[in-house]
N, C-alpha and C. Protein backbone atom coordinates (compact mmCIF):
# COMPACT_ATOMS: atom_id res chain seq x y z
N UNK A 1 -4.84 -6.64 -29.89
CA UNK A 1 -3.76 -5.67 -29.88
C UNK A 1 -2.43 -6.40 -30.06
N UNK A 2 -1.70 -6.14 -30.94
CA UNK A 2 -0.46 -6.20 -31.27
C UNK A 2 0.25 -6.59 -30.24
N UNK A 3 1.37 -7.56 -29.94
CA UNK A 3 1.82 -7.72 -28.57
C UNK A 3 3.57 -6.56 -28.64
N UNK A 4 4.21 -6.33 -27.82
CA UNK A 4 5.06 -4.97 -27.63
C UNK A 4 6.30 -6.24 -28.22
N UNK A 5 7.19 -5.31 -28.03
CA UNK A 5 8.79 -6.18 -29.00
C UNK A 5 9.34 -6.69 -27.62
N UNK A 6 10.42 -7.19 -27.53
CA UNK A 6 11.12 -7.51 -26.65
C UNK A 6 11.92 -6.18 -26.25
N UNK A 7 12.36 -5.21 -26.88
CA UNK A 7 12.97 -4.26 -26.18
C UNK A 7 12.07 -3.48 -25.88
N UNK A 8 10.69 -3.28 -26.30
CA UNK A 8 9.56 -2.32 -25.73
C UNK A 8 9.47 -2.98 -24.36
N UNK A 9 9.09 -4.57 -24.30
CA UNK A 9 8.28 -5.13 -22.63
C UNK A 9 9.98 -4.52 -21.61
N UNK A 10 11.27 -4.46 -22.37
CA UNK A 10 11.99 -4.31 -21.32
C UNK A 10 12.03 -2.31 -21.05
N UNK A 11 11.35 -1.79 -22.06
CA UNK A 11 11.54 -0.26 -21.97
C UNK A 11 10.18 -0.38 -20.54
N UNK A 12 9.08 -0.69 -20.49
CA UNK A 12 8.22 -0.72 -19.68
C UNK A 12 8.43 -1.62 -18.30
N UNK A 13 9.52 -2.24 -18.48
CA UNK A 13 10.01 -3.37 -16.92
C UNK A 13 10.90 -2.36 -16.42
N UNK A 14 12.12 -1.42 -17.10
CA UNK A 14 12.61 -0.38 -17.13
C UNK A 14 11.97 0.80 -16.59
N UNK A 15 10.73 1.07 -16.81
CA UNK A 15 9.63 2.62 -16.83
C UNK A 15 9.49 2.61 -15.49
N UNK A 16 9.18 1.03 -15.27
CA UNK A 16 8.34 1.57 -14.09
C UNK A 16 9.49 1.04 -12.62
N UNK A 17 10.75 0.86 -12.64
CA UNK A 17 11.29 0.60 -11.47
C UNK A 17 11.60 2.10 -11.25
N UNK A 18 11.64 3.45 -11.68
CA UNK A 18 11.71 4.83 -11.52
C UNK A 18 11.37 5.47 -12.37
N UNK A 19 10.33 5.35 -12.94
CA UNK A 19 9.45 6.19 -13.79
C UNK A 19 10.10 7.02 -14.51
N UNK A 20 11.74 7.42 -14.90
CA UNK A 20 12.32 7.60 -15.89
C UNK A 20 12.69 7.55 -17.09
N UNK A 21 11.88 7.82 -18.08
CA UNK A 21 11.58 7.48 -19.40
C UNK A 21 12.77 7.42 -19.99
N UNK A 22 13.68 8.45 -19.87
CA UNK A 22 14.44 8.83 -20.58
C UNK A 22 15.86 7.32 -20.19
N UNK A 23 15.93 7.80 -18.81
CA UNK A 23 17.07 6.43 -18.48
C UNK A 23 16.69 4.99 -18.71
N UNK A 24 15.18 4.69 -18.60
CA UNK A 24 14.41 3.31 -18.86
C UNK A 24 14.79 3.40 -20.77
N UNK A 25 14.79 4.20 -21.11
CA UNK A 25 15.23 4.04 -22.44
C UNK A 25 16.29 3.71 -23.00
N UNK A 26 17.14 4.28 -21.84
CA UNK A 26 18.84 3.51 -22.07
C UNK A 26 19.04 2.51 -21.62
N UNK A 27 18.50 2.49 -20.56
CA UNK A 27 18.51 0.54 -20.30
C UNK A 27 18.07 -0.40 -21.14
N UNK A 28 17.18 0.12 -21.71
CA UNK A 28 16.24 -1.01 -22.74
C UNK A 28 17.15 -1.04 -23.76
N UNK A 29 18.26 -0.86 -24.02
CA UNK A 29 18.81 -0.21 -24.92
C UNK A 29 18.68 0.39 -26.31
N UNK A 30 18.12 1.72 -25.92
CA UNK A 30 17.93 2.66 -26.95
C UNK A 30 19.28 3.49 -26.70
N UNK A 31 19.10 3.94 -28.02
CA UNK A 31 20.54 5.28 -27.63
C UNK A 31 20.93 6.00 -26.99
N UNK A 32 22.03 6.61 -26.43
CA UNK A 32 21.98 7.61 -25.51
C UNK A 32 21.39 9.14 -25.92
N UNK A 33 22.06 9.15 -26.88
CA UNK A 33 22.13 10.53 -27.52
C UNK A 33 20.67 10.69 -28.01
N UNK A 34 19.91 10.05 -28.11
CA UNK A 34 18.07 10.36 -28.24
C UNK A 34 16.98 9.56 -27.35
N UNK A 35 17.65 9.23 -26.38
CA UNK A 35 17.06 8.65 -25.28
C UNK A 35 15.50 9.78 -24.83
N UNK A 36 16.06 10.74 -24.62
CA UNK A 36 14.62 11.47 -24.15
C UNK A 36 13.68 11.35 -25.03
N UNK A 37 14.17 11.36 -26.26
CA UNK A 37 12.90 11.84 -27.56
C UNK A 37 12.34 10.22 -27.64
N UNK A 38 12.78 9.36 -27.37
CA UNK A 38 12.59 8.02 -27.50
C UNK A 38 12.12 7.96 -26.12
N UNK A 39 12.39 8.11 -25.26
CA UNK A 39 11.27 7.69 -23.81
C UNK A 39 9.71 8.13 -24.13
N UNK A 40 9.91 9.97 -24.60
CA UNK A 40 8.77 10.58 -24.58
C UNK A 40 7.88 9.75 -25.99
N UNK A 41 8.22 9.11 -27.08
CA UNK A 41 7.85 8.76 -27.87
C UNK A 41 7.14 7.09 -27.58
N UNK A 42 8.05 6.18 -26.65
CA UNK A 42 7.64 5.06 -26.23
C UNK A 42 6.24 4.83 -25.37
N UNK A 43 6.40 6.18 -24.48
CA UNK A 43 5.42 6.61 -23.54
C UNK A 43 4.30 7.00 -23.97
N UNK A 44 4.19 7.60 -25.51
CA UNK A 44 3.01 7.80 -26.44
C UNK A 44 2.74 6.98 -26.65
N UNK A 45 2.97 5.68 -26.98
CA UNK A 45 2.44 4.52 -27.98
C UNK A 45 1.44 3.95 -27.05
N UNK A 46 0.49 3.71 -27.45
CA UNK A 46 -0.83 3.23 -26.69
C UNK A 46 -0.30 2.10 -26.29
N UNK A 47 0.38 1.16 -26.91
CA UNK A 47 0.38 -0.56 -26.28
C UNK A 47 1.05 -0.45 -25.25
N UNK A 48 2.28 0.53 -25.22
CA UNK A 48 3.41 0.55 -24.22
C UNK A 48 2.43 1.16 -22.79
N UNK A 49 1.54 2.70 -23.31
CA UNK A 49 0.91 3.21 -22.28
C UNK A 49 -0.02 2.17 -21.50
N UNK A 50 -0.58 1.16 -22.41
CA UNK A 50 -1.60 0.59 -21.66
C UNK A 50 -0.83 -0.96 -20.78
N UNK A 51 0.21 -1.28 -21.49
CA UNK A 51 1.02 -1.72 -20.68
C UNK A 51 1.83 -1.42 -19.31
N UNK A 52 2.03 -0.09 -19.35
CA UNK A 52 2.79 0.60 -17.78
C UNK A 52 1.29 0.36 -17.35
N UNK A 53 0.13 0.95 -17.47
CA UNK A 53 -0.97 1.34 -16.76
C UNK A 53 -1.95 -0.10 -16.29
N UNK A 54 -1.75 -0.73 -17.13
CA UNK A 54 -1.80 -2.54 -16.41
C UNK A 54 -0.64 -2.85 -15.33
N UNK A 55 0.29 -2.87 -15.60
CA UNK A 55 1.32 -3.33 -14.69
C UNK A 55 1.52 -2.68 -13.41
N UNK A 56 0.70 -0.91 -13.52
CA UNK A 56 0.81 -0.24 -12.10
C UNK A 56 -0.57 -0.65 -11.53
N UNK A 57 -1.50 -0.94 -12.64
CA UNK A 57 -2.96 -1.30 -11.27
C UNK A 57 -2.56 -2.71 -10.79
N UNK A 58 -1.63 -3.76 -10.92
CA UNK A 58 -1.05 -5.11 -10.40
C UNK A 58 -0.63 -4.63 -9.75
N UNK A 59 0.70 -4.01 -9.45
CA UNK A 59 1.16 -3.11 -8.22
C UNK A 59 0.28 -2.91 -7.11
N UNK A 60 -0.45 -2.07 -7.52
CA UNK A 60 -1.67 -1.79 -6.76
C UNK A 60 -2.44 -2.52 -5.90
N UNK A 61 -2.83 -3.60 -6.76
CA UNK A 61 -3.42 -4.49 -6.24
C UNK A 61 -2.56 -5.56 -5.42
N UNK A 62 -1.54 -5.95 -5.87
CA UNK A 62 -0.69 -6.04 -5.21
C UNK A 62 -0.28 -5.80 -3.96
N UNK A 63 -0.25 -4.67 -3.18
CA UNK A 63 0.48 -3.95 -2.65
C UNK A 63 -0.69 -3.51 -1.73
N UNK A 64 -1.76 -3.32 -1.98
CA UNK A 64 -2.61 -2.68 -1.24
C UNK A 64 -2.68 -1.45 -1.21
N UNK A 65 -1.52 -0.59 -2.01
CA UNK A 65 -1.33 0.89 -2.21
C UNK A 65 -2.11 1.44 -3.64
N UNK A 66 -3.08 2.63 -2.78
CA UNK A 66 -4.02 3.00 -3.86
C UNK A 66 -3.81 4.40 -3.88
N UNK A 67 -4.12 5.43 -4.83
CA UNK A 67 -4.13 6.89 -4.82
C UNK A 67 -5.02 7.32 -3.97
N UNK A 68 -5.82 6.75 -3.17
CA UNK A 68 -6.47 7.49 -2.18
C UNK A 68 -5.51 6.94 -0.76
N UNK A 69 -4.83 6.30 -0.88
CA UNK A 69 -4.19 6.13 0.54
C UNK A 69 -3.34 6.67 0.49
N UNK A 70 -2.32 7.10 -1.03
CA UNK A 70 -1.36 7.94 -0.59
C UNK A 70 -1.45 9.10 -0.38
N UNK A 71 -2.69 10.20 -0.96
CA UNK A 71 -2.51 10.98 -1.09
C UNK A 71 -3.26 11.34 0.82
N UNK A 72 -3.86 10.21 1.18
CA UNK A 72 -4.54 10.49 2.76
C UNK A 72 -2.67 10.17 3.53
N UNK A 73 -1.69 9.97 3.41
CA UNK A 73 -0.35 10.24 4.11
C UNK A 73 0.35 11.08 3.69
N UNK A 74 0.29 11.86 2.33
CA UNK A 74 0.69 12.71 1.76
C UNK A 74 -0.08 14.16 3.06
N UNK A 75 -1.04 14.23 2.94
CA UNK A 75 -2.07 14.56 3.67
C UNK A 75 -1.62 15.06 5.29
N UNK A 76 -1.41 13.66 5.28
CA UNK A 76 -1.16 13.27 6.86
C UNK A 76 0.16 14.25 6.81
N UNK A 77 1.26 14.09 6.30
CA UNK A 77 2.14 15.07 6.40
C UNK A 77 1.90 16.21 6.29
N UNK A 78 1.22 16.96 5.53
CA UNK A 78 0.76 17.93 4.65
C UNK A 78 0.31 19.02 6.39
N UNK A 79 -0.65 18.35 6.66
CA UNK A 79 -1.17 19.18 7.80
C UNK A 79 -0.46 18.46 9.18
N UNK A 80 0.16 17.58 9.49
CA UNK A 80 0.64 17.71 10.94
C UNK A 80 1.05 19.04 11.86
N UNK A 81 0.79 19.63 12.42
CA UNK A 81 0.86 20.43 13.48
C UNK A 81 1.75 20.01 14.46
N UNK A 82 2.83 20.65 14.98
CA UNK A 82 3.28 20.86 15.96
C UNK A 82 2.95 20.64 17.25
N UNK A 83 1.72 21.18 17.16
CA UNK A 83 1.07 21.65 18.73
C UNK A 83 0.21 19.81 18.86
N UNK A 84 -0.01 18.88 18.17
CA UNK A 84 -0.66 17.94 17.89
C UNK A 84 0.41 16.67 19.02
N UNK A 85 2.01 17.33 18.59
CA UNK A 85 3.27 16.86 19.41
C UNK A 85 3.79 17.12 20.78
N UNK A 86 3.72 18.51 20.98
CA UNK A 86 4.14 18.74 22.23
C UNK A 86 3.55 20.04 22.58
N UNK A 87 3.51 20.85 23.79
CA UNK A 87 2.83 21.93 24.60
C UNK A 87 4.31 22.42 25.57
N UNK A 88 4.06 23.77 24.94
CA UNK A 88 4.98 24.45 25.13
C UNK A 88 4.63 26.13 26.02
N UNK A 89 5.53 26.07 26.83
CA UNK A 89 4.63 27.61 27.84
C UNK A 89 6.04 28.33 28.80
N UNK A 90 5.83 29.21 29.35
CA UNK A 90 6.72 29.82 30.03
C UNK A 90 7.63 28.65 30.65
N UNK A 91 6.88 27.62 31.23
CA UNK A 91 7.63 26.62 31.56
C UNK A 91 8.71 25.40 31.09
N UNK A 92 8.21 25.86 29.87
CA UNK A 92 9.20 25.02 29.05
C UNK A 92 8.46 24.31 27.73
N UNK A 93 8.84 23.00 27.25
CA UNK A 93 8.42 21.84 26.12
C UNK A 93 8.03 21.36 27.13
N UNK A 94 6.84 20.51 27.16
CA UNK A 94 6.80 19.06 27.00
C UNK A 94 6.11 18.37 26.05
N UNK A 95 7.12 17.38 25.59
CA UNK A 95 6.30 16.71 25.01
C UNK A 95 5.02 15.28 25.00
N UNK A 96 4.45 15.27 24.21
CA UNK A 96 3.34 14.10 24.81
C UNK A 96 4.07 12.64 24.65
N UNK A 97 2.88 11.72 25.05
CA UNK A 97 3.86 10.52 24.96
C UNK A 97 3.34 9.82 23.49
N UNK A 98 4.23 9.10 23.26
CA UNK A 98 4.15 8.73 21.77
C UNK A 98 2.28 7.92 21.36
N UNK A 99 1.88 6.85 22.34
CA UNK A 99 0.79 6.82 22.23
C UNK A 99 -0.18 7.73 22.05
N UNK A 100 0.09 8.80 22.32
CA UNK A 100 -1.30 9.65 21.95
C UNK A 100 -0.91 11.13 21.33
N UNK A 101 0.10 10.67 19.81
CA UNK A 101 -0.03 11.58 18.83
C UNK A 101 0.53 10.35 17.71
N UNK A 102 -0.18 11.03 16.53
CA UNK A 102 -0.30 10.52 15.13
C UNK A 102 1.83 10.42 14.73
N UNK A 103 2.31 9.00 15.37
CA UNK A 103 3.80 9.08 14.80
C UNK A 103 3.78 9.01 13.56
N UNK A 104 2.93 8.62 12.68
CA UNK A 104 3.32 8.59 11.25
C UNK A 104 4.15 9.62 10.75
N UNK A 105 3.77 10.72 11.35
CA UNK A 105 4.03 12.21 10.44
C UNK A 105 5.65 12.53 10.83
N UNK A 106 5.88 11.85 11.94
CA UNK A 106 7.33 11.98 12.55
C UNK A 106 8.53 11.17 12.09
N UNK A 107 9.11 12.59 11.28
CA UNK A 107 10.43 11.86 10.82
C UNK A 107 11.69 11.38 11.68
N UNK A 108 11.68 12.51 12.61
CA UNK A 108 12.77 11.69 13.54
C UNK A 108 12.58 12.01 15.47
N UNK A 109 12.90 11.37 15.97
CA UNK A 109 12.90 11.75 17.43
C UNK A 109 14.10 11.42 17.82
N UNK A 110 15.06 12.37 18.65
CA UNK A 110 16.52 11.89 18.67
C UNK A 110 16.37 12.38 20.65
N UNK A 111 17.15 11.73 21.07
CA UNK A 111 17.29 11.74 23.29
C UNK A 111 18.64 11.97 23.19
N UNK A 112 19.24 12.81 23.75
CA UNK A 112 20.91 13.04 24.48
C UNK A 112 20.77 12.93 25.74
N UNK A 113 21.74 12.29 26.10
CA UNK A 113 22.05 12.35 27.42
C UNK A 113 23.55 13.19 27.89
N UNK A 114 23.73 14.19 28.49
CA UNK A 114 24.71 14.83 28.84
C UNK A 114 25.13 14.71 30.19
N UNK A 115 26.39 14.51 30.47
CA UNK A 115 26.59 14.42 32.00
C UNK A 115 27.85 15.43 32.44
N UNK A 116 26.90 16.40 32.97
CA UNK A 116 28.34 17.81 33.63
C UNK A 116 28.99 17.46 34.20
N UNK A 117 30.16 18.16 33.76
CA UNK A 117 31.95 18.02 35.20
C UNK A 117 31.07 17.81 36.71
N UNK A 118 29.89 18.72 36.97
CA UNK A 118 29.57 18.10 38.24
C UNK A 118 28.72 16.76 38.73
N UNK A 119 28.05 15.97 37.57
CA UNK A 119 27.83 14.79 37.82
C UNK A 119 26.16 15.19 37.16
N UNK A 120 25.78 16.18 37.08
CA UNK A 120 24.25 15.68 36.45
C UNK A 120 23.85 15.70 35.38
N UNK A 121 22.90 15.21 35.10
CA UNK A 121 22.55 15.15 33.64
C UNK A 121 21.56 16.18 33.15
N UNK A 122 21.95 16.05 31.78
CA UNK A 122 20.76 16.97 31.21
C UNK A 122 20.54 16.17 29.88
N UNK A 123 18.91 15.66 29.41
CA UNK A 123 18.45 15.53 28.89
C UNK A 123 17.76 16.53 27.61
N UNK A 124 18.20 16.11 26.69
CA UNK A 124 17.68 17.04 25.16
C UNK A 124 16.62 16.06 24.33
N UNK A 125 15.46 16.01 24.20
CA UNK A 125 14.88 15.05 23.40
C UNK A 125 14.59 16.83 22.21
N UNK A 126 14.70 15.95 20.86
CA UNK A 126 14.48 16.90 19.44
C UNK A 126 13.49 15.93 18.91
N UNK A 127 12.43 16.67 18.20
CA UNK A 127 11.51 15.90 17.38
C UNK A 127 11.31 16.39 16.12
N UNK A 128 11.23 15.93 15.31
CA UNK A 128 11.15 16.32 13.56
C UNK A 128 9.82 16.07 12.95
N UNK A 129 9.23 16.56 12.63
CA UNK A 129 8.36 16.41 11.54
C UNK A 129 8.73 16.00 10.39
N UNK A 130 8.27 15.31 9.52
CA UNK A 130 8.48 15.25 7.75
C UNK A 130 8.43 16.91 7.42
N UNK A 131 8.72 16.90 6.37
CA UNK A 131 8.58 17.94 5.40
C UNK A 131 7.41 18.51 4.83
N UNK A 132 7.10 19.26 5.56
CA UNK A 132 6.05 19.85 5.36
C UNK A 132 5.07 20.50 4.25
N UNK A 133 6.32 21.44 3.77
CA UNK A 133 6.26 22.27 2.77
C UNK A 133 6.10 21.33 1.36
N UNK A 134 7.07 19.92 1.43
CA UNK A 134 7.35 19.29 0.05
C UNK A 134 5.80 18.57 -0.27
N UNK A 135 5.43 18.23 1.32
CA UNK A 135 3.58 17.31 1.08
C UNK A 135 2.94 18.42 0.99
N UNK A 136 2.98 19.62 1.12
CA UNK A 136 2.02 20.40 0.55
C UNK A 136 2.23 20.68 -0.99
N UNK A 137 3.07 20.59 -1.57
CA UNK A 137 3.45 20.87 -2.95
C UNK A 137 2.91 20.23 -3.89
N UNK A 138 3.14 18.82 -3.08
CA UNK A 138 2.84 17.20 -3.37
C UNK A 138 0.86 17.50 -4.05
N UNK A 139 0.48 17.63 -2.70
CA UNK A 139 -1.27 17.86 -2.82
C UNK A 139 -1.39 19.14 -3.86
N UNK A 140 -0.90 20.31 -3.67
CA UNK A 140 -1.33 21.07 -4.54
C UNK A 140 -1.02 20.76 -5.89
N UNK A 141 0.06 20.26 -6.18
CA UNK A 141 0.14 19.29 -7.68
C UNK A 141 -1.26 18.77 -8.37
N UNK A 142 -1.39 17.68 -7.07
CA UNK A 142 -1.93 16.78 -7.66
C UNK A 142 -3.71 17.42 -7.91
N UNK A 143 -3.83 18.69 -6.86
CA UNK A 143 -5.59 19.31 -7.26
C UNK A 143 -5.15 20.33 -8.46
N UNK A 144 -4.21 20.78 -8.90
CA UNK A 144 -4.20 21.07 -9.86
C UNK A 144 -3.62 22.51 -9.67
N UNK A 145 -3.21 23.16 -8.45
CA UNK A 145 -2.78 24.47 -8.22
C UNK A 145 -1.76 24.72 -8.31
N UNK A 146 -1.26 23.57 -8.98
CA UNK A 146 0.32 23.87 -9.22
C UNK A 146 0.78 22.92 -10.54
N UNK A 147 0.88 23.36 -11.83
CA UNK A 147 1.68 22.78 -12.62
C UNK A 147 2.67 22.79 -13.03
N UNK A 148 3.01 21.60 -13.33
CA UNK A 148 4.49 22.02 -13.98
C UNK A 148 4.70 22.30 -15.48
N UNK A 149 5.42 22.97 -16.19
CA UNK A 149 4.97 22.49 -17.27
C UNK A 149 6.10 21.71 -18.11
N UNK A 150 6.21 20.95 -19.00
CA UNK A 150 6.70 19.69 -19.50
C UNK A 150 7.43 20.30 -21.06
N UNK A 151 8.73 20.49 -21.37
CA UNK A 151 8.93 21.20 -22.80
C UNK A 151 9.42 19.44 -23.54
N UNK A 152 8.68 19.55 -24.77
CA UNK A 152 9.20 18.47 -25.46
C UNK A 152 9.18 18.79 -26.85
N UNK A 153 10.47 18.28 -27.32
CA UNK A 153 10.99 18.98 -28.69
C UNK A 153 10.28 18.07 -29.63
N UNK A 154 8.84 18.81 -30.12
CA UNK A 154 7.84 18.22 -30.85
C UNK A 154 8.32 17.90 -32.51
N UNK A 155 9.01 18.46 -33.21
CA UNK A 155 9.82 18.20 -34.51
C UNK A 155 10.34 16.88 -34.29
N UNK A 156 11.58 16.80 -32.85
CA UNK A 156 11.90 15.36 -33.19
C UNK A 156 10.78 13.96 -32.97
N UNK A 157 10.34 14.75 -32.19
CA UNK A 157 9.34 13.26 -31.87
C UNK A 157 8.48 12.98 -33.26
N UNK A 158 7.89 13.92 -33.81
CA UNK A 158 7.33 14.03 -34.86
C UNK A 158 8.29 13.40 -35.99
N UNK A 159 9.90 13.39 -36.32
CA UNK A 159 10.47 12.89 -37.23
C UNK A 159 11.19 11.21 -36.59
N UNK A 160 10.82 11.46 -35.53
CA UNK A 160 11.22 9.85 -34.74
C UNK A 160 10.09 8.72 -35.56
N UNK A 161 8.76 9.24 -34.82
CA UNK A 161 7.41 8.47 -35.54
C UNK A 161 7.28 8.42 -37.10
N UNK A 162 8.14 9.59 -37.60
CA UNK A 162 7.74 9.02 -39.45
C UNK A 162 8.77 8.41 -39.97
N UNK A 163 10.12 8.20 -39.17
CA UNK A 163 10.52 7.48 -39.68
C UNK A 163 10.53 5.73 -39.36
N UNK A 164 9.88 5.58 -37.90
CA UNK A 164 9.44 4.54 -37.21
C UNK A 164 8.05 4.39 -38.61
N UNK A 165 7.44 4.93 -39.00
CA UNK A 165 6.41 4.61 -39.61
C UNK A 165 6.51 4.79 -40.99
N UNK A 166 8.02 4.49 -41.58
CA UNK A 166 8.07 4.07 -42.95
C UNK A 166 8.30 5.74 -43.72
N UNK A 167 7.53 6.62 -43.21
CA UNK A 167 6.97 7.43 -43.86
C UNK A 167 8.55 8.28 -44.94
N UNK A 168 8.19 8.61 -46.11
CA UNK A 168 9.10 9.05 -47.15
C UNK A 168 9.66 10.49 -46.66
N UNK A 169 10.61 11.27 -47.11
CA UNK A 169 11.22 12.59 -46.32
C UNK A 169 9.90 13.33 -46.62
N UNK A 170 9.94 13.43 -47.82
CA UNK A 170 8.40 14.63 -48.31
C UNK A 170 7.28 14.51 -47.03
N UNK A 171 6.83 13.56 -46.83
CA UNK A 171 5.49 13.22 -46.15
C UNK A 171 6.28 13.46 -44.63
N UNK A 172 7.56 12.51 -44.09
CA UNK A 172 7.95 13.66 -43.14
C UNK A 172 7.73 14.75 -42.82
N UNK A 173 8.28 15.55 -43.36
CA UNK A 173 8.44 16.79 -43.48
C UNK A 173 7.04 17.66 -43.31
N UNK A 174 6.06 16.77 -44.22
CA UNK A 174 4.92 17.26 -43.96
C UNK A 174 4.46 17.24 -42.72
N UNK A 175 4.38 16.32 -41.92
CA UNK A 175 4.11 15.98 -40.53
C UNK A 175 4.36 17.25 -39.61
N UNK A 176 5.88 17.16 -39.69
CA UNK A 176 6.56 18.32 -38.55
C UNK A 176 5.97 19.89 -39.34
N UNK A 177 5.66 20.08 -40.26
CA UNK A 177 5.39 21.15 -40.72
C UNK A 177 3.99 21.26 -40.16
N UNK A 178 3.06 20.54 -40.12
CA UNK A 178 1.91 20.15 -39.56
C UNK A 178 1.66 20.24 -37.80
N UNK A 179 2.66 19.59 -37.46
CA UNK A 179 2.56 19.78 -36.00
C UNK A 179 3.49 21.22 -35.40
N UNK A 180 4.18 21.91 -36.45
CA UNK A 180 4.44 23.46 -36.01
C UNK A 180 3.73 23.86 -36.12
N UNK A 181 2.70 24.20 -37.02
CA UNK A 181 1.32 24.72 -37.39
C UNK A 181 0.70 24.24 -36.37
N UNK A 182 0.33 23.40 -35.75
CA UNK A 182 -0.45 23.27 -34.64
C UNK A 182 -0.19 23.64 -33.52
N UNK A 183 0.72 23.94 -32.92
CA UNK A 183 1.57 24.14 -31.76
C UNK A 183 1.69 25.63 -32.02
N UNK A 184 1.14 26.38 -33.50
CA UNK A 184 1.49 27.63 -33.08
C UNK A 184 0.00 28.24 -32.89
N UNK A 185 -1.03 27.57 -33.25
CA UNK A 185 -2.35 27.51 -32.88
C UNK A 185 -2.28 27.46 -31.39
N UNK A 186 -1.72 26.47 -31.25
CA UNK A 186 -2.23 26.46 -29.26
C UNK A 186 -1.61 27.38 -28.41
N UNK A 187 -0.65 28.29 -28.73
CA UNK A 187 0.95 28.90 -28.06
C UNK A 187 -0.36 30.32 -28.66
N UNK A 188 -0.83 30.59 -30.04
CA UNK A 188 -1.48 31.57 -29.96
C UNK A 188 -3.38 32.15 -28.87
N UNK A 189 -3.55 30.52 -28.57
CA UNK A 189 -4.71 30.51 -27.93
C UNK A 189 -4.64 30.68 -26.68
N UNK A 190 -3.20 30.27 -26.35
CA UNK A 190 -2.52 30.62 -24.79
C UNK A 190 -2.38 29.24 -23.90
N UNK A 191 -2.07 27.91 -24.53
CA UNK A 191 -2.43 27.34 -23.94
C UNK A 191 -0.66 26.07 -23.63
């Protein structure tokens, strides 16, 4: 395989410190003004793809961080419970002691101490959970109950690559005429 250019290995050293195609494209220095169509186009090219996708399983390995461990803390947020934290009744909160509930899931625990004009105190402990709602979003993403969907202006990318690939206006032209025709196939199949 072909080895990548010097501004491709820096578009992919770029990709992956925030997975921003579009800004990793201006850093690498590509243009501003077609930076997106050029991220989304860099991100097609097999050498570049198989390059991010080498460099994130090093990470990985690296790091000890795998898609099954994040998505088991993703998780972990996802379902923490309340009641898992503290017990609550006519009598009031209390809460448990930190040894024997799951702190991971706890974003913050904050203690006041207040002391009245008459001399006593009153104690406020607040406890936070992570975000609940955002790790559930997170998981349903990722099983598939939630997509997003992705608009990319297929003409330019299509006239980016023929002219990256030599190709003459005629045979251009043919291309993007080709990939409207296809795109109106899939938009008619519903997809």
């Amino acid at each position: 395989m072909q080895k990548l250019t010097p501004r491709q290995q820096r578009f992919v050293e770029e990709y992956l410190a925030d997975l921003n195609a579009t800004q990793a494209a201006i850093r690498a220095g590509y243009a501003t003004s077609g930076a997106s169509v050029e991220g989304t186009r860099l991100l097609a090219n097999a050498r570049i793809a198989t390059a991010v996708a080498k460099r994130q399983a090093e990470r990985s390995r690296q790091t000890g961080i795998s898609a099954e461990r994040v998505l088991q803390e993703i998780a972990r947020l996802a379902f923490a419970d309340m009641g898992d934290f503290a017990r609550w009744g006519p009598g009031g909160v209390t809460f448990l002691a930190s040894d024997q509930v799951d702190t991971k899931a706890v974003r913050e625990v904050t203690e006041t101490l207040t002391v009245t004009p008459a001399g006593s105190e009153i104690r406020r402990i607040s406890l936070k959970l992570h975000d609940k709602r955002a790790a559930l979003v997170d998981l349903a993403k990722h099983l598939g109950l939630i997509t997003e969907r992705i608009q990319i202006d297929v003409v330019s990318v299509v006239r980016a690559i023929a002219v990256e690939r030599g190709l003459s206006d005629a045979d251009a032209e043919r291309a993007v005429e080709e990939a409207q025709r296809h795109l109106g196939e899939l938009q008619r199949a519903g997809r």
